[in-house]
Protein backbone atom coordinates (compact mmCIF):
# COMPACT_ATOMS: atom_id res chain seq x y z
CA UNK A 1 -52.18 10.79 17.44
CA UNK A 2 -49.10 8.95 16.60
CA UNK A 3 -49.04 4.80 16.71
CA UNK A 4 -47.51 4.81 20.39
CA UNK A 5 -50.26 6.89 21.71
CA UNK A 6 -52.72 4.04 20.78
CA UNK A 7 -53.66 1.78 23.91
CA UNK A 8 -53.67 -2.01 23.22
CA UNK A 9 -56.07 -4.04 25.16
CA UNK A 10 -54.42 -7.15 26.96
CA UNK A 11 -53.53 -10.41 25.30
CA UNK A 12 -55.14 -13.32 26.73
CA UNK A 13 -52.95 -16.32 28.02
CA UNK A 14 -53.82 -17.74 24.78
CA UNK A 15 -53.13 -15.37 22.32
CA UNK A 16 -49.62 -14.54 24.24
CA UNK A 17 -48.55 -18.32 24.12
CA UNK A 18 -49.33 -18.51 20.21
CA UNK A 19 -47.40 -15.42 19.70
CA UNK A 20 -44.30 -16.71 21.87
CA UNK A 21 -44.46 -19.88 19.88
CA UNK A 22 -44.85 -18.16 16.18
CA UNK A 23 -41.44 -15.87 17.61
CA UNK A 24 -39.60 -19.45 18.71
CA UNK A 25 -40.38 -20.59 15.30
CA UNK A 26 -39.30 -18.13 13.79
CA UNK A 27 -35.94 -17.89 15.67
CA UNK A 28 -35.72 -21.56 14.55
CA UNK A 29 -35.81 -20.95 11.10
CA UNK A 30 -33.49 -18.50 11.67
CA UNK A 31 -30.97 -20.37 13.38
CA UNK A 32 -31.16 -23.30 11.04
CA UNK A 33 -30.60 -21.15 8.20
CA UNK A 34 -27.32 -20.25 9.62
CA UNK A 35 -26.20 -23.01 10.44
CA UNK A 36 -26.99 -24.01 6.96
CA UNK A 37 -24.76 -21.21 5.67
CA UNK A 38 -21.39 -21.62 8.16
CA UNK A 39 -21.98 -25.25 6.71
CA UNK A 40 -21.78 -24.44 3.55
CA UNK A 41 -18.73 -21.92 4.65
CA UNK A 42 -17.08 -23.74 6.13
CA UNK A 43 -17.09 -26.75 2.81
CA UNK A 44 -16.33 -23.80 0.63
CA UNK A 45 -13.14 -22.65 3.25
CA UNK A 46 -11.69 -26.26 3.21
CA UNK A 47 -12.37 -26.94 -1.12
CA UNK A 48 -9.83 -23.46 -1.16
CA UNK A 49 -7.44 -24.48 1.24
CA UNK A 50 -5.44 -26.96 -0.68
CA UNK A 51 -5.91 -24.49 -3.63
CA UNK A 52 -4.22 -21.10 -1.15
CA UNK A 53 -1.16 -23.68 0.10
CA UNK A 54 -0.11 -24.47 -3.46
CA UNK A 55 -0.68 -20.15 -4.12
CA UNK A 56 1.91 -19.96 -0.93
CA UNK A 57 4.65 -22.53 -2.23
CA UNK A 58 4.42 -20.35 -5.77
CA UNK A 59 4.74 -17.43 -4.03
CA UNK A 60 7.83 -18.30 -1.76
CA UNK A 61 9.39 -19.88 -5.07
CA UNK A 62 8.77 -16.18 -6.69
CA UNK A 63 9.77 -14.11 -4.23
CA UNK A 64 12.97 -15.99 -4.16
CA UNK A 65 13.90 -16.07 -7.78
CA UNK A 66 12.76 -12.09 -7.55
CA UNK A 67 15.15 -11.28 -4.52
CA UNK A 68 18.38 -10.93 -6.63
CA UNK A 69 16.61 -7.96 -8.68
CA UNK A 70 15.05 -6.57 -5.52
CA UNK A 71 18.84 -5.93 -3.76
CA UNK A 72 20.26 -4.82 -7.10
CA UNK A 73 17.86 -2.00 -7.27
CA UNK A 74 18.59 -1.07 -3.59
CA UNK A 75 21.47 -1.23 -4.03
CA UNK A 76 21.45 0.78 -6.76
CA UNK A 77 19.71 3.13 -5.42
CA UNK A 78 21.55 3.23 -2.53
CA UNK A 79 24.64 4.42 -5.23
CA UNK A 80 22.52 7.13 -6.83
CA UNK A 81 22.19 8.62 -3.38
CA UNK A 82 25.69 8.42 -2.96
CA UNK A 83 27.20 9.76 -6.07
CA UNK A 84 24.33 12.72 -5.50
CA UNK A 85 25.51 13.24 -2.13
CA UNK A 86 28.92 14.09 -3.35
CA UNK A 87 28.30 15.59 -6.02
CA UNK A 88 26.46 17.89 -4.22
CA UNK A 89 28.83 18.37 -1.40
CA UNK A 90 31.16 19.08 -4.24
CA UNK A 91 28.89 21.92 -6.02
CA UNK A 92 28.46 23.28 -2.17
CA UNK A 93 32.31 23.54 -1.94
CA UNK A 94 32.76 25.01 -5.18
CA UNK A 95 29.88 27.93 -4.31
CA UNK A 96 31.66 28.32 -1.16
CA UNK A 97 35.09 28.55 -3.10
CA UNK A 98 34.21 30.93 -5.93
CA UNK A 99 31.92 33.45 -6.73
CA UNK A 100 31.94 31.70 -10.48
CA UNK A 101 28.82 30.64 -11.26
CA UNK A 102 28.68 26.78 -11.31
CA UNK A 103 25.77 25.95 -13.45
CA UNK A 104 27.85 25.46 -16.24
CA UNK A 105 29.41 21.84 -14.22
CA UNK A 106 27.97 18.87 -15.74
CA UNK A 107 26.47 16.58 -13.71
CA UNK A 108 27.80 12.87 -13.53
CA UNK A 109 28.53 10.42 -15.94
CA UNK A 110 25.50 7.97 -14.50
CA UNK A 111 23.02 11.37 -14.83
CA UNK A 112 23.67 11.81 -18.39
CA UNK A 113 24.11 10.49 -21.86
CA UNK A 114 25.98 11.61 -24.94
CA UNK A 115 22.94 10.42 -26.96
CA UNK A 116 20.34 12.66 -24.96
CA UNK A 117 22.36 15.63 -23.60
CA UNK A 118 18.97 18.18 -23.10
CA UNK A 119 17.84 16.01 -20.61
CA UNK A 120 20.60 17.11 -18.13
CA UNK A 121 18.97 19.41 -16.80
CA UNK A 122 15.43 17.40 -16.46
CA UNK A 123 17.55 14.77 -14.65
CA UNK A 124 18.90 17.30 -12.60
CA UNK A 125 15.50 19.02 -11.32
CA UNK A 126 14.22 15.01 -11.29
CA UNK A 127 17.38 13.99 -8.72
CA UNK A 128 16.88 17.35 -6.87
CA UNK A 129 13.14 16.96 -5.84
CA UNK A 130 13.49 13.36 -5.38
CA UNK A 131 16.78 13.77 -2.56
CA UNK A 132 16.57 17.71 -2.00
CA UNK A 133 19.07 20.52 -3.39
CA UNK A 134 21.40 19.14 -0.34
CA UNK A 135 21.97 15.69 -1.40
CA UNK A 136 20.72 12.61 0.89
CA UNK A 137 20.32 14.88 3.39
CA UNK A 138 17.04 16.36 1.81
CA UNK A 139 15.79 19.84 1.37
CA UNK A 140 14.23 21.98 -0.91
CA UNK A 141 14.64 22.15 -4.88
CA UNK A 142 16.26 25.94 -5.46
């Protein structure tokens, strides 16, 4: 038989007082160690505070100073997209225009460099997966 199936005789009035006590004592211990430690918390929390509002002031003079490189590279991004987007709309209009084959077009000046020509076509496949085969408006590479 298991340890529930065992039958426990009755405490006396004694034996369940001391028991209630040794559990209040315990609880008190407890309790005092916790209070102990949001004490010690909370002296910890206010040493760091000064410390995290001179971290803030840092930060804010940071993220100023950085916010003239974060809009040029929006804003140069926002001009890759563009010159993509027509580029592409103009490769679309020269498929629809010809049956030439169009590979052959180079792609623009800002995709390419005299120095590093075979990387045309990386750039290409790179622009293509990043905005789609469509331009801005996304799409698959072909």
């Amino acid at each position: 038989p298991g340890s529930c199936d065992r039958v426990m005789a009755p405490l006396s009035a004694r034996e369940t007082a001391d028991r209630v006590e040794a559990a209040n004592q315990t609880v008190t211990v407890l309790l005092q160690k916790i209070d102990g430690n949001i004490a010690r918390a909370t002296d910890f929390a206010a040493q760091l505070l000064p410390q995290v509002v001179e971290f803030a002031k840092h930060t804010r003079s940071v993220q100023k100073s950085v916010q003239i490189w974060a809009d040029f590279f929006r804003s140069f991004e926002d001009e890759e997209k563009r010159r993509f987007a027509e580029f592409a709309a103009q490769q679309d209009q020269l498929h629809q225009n010809t049956s030439v084959d169009a590979s052959h077009v180079s792609l623009p000046s800002i995709f390419s460099s005299p120095r590093t020509p075979c990387l045309d076509e990386s750039l290409r496949a790179g622009v293509k997966r990043r905005y789609g085969s469509g331009g801005a408006g996304g799409g698959q590479v072909d």
